[in-house]
PDB file of N, CA and C in Angstrom:
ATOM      1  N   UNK A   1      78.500 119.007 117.771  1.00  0.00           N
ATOM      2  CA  UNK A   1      79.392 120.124 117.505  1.00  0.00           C
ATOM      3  C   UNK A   1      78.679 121.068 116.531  1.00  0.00           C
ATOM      4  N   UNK A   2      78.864 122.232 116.800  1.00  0.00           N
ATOM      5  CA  UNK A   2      78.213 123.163 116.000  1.00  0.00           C
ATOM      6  C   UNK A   2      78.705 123.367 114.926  1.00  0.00           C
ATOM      7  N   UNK A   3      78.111 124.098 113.909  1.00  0.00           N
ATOM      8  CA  UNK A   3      78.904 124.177 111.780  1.00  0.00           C
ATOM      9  C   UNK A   3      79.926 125.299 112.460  1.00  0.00           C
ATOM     10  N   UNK A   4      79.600 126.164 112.992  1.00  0.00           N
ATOM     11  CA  UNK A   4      80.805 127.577 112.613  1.00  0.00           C
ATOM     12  C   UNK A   4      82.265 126.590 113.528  1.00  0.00           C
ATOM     13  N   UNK A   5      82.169 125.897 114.682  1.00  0.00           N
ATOM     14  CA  UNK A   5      83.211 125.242 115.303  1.00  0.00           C
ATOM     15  C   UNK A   5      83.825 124.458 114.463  1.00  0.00           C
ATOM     16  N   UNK A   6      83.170 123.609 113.448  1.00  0.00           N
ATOM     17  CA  UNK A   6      83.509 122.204 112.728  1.00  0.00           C
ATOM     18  C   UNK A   6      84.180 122.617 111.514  1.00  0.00           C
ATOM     19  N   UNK A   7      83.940 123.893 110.954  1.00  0.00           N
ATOM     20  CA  UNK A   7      83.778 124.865 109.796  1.00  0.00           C
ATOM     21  C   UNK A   7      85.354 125.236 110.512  1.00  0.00           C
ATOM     22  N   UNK A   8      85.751 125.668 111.567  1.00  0.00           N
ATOM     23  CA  UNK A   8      86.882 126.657 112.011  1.00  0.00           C
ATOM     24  C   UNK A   8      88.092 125.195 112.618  1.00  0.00           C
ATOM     25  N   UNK A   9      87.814 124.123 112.960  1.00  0.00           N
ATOM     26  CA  UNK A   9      88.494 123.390 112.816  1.00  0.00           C
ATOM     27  C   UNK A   9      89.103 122.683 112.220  1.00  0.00           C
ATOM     28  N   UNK A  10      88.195 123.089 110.807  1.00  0.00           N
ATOM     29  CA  UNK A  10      89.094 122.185 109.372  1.00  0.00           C
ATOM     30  C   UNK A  10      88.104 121.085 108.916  1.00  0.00           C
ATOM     31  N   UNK A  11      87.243 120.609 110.027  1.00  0.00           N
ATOM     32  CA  UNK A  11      86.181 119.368 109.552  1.00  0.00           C
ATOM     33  C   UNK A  11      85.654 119.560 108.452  1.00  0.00           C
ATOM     34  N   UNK A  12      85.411 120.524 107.954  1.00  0.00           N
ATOM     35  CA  UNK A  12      84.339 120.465 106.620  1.00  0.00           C
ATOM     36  C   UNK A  12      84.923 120.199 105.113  1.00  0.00           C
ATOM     37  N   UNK A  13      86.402 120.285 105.647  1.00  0.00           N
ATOM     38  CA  UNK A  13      87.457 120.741 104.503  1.00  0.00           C
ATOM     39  C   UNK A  13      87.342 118.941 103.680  1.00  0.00           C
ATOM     40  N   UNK A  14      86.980 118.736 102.546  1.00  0.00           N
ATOM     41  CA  UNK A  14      86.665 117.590 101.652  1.00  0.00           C
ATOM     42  C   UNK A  14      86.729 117.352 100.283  1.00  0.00           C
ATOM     43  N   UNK A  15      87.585 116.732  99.547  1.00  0.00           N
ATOM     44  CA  UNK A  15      87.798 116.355  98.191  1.00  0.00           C
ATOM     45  C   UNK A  15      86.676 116.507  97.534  1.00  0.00           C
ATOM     46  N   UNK A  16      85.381 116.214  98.067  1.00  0.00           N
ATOM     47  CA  UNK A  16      84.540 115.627  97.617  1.00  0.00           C
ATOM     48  C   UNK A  16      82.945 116.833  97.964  1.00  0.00           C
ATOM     49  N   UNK A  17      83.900 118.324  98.646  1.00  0.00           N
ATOM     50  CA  UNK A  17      82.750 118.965  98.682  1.00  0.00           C
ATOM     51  C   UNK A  17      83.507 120.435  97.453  1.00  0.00           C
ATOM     52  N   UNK A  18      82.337 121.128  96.805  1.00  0.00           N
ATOM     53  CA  UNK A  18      82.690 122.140  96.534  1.00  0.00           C
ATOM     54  C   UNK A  18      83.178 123.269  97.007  1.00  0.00           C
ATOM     55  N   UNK A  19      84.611 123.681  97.400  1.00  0.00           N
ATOM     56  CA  UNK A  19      85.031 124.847  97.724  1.00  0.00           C
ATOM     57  C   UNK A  19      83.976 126.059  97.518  1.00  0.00           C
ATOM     58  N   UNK A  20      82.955 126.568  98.579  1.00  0.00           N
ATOM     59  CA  UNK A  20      82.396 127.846  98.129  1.00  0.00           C
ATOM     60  C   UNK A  20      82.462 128.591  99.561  1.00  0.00           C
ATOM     61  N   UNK A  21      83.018 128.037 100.357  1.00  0.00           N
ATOM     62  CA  UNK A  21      83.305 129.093 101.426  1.00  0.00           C
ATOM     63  C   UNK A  21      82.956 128.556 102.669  1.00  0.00           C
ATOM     64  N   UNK A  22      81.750 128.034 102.527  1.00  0.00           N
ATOM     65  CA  UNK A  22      81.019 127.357 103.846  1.00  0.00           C
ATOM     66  C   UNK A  22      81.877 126.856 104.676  1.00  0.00           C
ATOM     67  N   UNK A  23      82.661 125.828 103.776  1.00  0.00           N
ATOM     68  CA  UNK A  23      83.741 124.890 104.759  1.00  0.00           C
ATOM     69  C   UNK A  23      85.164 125.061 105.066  1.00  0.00           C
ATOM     70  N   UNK A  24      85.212 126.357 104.707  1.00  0.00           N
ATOM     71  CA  UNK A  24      86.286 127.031 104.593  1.00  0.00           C
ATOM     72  C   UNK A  24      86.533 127.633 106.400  1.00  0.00           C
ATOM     73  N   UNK A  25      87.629 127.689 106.970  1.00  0.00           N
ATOM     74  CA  UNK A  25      87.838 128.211 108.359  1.00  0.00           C
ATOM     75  C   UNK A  25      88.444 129.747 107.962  1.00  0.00           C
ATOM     76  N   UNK A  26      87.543 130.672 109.212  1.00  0.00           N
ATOM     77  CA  UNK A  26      87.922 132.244 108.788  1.00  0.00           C
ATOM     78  C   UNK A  26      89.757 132.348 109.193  1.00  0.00           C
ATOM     79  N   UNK A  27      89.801 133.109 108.167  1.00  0.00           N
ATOM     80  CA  UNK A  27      91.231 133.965 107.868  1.00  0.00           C
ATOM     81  C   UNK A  27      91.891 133.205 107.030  1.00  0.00           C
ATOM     82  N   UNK A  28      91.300 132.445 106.639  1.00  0.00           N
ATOM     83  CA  UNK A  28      91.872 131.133 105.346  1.00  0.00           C
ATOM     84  C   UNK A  28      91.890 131.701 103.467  1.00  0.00           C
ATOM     85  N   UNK A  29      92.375 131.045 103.128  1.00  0.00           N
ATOM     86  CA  UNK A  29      92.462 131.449 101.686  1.00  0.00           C
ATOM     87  C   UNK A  29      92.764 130.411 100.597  1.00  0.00           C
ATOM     88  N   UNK A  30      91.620 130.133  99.600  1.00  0.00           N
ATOM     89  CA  UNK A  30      91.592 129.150  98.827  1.00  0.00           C
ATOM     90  C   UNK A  30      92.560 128.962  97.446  1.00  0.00           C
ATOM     91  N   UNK A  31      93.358 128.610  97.712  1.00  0.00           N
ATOM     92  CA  UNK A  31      94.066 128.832  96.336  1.00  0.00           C
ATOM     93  C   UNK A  31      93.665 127.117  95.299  1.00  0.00           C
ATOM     94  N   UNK A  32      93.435 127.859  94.017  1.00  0.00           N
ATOM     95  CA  UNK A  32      93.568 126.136  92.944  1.00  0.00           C
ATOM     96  C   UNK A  32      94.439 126.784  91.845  1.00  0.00           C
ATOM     97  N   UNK A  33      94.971 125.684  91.638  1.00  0.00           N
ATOM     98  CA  UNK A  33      96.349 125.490  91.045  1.00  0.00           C
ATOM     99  C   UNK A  33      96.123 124.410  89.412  1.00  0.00           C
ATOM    100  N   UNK A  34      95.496 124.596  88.758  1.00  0.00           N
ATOM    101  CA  UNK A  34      95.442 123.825  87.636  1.00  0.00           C
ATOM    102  C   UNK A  34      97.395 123.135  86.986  1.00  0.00           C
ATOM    103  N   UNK A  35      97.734 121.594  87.441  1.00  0.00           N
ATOM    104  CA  UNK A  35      98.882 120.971  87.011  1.00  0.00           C
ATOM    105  C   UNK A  35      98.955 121.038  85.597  1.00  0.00           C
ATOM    106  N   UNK A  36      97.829 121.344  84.551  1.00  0.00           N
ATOM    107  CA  UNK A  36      98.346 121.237  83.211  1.00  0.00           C
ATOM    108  C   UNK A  36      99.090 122.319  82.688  1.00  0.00           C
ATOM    109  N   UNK A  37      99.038 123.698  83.756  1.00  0.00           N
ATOM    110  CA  UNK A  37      99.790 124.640  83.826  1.00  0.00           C
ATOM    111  C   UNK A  37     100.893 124.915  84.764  1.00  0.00           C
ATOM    112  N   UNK A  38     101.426 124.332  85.009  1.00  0.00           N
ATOM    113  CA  UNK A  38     102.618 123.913  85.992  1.00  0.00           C
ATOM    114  C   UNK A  38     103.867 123.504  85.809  1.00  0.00           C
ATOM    115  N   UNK A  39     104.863 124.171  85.415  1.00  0.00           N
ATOM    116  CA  UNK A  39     106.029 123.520  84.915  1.00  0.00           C
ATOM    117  C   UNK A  39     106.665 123.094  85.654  1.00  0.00           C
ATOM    118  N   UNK A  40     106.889 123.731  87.258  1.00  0.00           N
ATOM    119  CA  UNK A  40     107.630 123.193  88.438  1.00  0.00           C
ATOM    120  C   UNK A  40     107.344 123.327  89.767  1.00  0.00           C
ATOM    121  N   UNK A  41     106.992 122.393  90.983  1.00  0.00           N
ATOM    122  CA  UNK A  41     106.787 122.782  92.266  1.00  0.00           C
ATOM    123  C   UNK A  41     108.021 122.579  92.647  1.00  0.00           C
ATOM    124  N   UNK A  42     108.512 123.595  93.563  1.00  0.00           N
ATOM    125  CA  UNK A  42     109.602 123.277  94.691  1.00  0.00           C
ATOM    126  C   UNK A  42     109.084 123.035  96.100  1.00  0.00           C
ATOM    127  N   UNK A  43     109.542 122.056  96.982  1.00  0.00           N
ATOM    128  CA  UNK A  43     108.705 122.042  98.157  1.00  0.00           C
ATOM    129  C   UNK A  43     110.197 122.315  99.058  1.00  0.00           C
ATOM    130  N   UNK A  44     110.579 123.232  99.999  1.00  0.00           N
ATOM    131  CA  UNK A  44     111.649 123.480 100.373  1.00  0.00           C
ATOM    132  C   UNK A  44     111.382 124.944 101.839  1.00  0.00           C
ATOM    133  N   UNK A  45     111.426 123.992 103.001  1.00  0.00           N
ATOM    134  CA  UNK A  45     111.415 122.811 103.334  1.00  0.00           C
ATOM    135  C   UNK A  45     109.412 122.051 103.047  1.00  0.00           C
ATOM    136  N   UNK A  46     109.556 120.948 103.088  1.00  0.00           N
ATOM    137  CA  UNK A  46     108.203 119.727 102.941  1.00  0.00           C
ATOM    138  C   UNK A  46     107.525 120.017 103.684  1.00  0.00           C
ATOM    139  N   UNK A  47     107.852 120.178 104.674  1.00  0.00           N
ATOM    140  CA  UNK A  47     107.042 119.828 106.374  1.00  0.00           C
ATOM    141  C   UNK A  47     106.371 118.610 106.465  1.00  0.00           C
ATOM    142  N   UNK A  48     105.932 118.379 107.511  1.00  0.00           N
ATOM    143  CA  UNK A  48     105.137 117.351 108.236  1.00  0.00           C
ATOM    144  C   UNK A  48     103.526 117.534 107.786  1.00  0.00           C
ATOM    145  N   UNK A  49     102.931 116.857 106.775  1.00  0.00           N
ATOM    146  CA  UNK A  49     101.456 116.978 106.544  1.00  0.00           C
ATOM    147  C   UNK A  49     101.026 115.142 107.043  1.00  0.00           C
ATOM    148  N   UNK A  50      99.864 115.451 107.446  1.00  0.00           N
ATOM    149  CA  UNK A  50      99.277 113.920 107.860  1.00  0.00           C
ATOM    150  C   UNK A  50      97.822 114.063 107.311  1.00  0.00           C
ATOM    151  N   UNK A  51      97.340 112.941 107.302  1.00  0.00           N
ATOM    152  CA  UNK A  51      96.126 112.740 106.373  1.00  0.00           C
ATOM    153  C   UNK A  51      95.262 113.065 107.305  1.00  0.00           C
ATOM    154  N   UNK A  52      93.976 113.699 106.819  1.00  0.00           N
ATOM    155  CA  UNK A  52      92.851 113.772 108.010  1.00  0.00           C
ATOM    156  C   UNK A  52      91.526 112.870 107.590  1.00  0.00           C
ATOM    157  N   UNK A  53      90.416 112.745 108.268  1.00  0.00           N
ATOM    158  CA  UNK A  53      89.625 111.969 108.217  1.00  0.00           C
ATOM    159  C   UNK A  53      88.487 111.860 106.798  1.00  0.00           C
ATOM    160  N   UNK A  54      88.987 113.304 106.500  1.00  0.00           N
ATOM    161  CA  UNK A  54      88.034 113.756 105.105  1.00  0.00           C
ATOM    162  C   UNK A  54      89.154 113.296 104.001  1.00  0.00           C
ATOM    163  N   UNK A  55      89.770 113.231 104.262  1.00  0.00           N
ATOM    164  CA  UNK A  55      90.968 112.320 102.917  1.00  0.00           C
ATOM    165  C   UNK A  55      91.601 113.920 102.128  1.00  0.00           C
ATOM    166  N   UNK A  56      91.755 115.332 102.967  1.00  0.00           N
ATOM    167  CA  UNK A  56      92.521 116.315 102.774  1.00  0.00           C
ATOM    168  C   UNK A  56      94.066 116.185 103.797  1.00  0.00           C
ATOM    169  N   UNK A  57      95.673 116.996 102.957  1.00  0.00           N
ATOM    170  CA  UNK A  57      96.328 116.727 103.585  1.00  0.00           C
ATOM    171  C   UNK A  57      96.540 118.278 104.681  1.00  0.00           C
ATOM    172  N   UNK A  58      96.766 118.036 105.912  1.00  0.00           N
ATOM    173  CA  UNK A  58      96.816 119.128 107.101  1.00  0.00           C
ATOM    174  C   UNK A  58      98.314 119.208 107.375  1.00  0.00           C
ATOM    175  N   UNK A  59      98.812 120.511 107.679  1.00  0.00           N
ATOM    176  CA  UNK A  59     100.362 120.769 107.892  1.00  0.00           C
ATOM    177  C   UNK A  59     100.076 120.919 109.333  1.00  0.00           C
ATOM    178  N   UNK A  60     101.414 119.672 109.834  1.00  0.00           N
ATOM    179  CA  UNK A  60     101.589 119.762 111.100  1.00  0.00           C
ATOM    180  C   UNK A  60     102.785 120.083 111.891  1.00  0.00           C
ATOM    181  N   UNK A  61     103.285 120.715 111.246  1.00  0.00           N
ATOM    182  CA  UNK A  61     104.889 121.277 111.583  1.00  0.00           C
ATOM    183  C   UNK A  61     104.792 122.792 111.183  1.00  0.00           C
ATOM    184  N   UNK A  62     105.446 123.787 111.798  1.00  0.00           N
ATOM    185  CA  UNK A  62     105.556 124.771 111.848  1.00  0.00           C
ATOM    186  C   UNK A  62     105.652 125.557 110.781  1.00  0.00           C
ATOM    187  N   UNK A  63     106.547 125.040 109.529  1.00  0.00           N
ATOM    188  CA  UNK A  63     107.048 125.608 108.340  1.00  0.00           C
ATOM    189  C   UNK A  63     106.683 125.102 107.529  1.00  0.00           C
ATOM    190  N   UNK A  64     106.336 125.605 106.446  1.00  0.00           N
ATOM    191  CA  UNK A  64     106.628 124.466 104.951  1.00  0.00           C
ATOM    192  C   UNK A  64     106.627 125.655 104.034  1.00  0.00           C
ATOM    193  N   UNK A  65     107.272 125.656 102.937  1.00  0.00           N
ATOM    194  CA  UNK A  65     107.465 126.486 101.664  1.00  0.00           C
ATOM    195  C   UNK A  65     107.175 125.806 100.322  1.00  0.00           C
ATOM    196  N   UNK A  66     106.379 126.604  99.510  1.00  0.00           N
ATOM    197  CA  UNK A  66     106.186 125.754  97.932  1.00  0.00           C
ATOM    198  C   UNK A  66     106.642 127.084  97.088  1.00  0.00           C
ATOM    199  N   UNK A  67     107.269 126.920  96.234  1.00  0.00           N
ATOM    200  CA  UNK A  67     107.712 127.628  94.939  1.00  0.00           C
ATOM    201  C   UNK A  67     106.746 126.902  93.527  1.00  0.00           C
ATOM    202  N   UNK A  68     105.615 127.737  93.327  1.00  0.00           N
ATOM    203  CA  UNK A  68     104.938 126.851  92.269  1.00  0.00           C
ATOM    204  C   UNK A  68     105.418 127.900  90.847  1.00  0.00           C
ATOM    205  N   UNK A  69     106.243 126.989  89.933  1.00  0.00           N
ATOM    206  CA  UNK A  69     106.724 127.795  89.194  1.00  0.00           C
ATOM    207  C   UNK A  69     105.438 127.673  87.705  1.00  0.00           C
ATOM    208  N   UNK A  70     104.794 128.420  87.037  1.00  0.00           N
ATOM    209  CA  UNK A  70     103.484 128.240  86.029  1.00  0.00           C
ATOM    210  C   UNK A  70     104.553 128.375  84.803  1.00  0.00           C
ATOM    211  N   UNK A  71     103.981 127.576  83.843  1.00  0.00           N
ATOM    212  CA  UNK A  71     104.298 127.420  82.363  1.00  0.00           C
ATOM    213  C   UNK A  71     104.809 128.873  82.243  1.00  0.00           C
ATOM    214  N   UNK A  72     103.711 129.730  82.430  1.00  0.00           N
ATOM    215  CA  UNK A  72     103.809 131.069  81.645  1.00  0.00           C
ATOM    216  C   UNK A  72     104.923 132.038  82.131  1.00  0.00           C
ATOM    217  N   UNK A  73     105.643 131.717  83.279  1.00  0.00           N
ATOM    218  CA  UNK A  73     106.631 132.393  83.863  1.00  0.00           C
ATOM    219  C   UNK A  73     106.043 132.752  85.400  1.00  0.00           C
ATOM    220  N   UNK A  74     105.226 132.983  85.794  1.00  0.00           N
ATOM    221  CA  UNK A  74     104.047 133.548  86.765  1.00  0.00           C
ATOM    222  C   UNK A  74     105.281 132.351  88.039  1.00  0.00           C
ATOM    223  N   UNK A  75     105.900 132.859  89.172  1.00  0.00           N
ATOM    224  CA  UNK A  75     106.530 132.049  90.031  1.00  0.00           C
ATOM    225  C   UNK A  75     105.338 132.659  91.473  1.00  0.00           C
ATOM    226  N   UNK A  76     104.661 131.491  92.007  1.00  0.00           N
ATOM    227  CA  UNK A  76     103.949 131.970  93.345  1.00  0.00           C
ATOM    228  C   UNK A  76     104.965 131.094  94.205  1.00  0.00           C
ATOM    229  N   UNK A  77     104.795 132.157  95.449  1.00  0.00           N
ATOM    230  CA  UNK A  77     105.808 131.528  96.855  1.00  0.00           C
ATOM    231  C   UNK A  77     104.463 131.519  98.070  1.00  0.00           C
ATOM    232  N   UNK A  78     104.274 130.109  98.152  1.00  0.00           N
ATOM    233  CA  UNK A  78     103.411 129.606  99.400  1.00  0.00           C
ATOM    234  C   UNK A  78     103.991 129.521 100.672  1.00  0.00           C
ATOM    235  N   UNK A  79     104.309 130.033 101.299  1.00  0.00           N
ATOM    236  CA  UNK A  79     104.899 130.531 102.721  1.00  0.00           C
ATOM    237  C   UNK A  79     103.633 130.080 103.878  1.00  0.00           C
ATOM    238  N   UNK A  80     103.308 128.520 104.165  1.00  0.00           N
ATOM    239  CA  UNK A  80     102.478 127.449 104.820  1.00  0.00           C
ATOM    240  C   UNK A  80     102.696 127.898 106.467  1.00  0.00           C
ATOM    241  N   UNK A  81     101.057 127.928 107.172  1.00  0.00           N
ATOM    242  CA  UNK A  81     101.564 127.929 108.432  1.00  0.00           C
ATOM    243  C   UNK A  81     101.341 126.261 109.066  1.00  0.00           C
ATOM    244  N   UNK A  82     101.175 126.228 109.989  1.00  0.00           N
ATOM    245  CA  UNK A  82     100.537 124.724 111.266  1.00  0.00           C
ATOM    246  C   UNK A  82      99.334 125.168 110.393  1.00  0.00           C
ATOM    247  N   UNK A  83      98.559 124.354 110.715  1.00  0.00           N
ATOM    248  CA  UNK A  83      97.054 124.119 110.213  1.00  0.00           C
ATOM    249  C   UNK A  83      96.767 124.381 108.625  1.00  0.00           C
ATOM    250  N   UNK A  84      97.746 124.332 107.928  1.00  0.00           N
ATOM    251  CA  UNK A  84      96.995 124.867 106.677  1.00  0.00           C
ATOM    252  C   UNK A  84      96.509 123.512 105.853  1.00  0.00           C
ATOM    253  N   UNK A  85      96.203 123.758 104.827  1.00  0.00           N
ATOM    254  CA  UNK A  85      95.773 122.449 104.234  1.00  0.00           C
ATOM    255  C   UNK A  85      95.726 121.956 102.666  1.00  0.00           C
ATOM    256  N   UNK A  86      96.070 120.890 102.165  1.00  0.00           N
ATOM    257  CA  UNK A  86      95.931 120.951 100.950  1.00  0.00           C
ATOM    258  C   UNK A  86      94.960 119.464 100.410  1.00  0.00           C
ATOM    259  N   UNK A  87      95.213 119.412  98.952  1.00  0.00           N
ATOM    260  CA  UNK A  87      94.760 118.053  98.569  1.00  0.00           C
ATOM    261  C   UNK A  87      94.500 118.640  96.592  1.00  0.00           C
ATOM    262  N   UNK A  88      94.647 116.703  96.023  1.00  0.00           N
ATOM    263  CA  UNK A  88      94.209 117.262  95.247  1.00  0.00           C
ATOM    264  C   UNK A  88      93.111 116.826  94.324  1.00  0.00           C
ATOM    265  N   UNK A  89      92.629 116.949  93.189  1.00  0.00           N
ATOM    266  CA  UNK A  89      91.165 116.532  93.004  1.00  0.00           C
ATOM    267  C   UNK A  89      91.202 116.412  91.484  1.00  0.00           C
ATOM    268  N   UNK A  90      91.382 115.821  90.015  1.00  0.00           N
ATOM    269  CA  UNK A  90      91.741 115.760  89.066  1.00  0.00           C
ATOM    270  C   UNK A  90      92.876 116.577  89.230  1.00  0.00           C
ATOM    271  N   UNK A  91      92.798 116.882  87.928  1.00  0.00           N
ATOM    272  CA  UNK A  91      93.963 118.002  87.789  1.00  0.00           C
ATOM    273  C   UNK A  91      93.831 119.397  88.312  1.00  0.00           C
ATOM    274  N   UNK A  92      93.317 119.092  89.906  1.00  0.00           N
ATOM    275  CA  UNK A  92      93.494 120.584  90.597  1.00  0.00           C
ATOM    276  C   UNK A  92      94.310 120.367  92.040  1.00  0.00           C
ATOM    277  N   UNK A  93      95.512 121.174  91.849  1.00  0.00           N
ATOM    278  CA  UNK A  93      95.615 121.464  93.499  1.00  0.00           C
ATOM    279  C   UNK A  93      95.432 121.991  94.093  1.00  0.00           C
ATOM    280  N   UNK A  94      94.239 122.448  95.416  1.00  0.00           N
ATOM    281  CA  UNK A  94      93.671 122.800  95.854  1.00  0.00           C
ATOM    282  C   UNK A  94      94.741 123.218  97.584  1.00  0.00           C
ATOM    283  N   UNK A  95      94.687 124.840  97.589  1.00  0.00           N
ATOM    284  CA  UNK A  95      95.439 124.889  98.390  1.00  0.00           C
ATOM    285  C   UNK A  95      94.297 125.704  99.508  1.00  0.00           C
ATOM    286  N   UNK A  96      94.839 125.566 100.973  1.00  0.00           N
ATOM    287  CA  UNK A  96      94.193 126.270 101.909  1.00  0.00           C
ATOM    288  C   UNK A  96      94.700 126.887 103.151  1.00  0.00           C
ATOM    289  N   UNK A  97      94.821 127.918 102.889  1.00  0.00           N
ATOM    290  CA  UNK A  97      96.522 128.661 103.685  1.00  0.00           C
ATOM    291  C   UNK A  97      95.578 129.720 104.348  1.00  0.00           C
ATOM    292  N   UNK A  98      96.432 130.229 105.347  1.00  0.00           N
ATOM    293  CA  UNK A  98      96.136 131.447 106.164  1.00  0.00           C
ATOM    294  C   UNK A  98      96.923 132.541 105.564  1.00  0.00           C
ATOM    295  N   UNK A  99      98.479 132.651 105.036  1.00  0.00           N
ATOM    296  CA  UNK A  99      98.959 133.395 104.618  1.00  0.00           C
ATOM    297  C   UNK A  99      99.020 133.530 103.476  1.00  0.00           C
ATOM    298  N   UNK A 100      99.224 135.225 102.837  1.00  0.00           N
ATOM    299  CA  UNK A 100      99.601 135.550 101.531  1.00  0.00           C
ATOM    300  C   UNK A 100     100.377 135.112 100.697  1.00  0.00           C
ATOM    301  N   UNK A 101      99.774 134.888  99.442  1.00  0.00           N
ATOM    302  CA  UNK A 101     100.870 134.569  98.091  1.00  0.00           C
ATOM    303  C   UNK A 101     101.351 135.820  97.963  1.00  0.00           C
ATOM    304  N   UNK A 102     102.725 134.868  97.578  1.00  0.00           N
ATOM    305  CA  UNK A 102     104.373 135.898  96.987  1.00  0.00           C
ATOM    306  C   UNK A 102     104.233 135.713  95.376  1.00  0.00           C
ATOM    307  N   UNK A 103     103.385 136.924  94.151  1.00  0.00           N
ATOM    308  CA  UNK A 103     103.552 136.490  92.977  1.00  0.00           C
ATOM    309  C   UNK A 103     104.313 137.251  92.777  1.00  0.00           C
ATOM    310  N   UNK A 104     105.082 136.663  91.400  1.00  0.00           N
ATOM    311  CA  UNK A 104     105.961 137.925  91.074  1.00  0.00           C
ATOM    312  C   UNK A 104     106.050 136.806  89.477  1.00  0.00           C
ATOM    313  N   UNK A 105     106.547 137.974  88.380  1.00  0.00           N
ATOM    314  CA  UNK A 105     106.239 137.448  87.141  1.00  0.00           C
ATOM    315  C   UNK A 105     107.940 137.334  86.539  1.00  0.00           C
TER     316      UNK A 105
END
């Protein structure tokens, strides 16, 4: 299988590699989320995520919504499609979405 196919299917996506783009699939968007700044996630609705082979979690249901509310007041709205992806890695949550963050302060 070729890198740009493996790269656009999600394969490269890994706890254990550095987010710098390579393994990133186009029209995607990397969000990290430091928890020591985090006062509240809402997950509403959860959706369906299943584990993939690289030990990242993949959304497999149509919807999912996160309300990540930050210490500082800062509320982001993650509005998740099918394929997006997350995981997390110390104290980072590492998000990987196709669609735009909702900030608002």
């Amino acid at each position: 299988m070729n890198k740009d196919l493996m790269r656009n299917t999600g394969s490269l996506i890994s706890p254990t590699i550095d987010i710098s783009g390579g393994a990133i699939p186009d029209g995607y968007k990397v969000t990290r989320c430091n928890t020591d700044h985090i006062a509240c996630m809402l997950w509403n609705p959860l959706g369906v995520w299943e584990s993939t082979p690289n030990q990242v979690l993949k959304l497999v249901s149509s919807v999912c919504r996160l309300n990540v509310i930050k210490s500082n007041g800062l509320n982001m709205t993650f509005n998740f499609k099918e394929n997006d992806y997350r995981y997390t890695l110390g104290n980072w949550i590492i998000l990987i979405h196709q669609n735009d963050i909702d900030i608002k302060k």
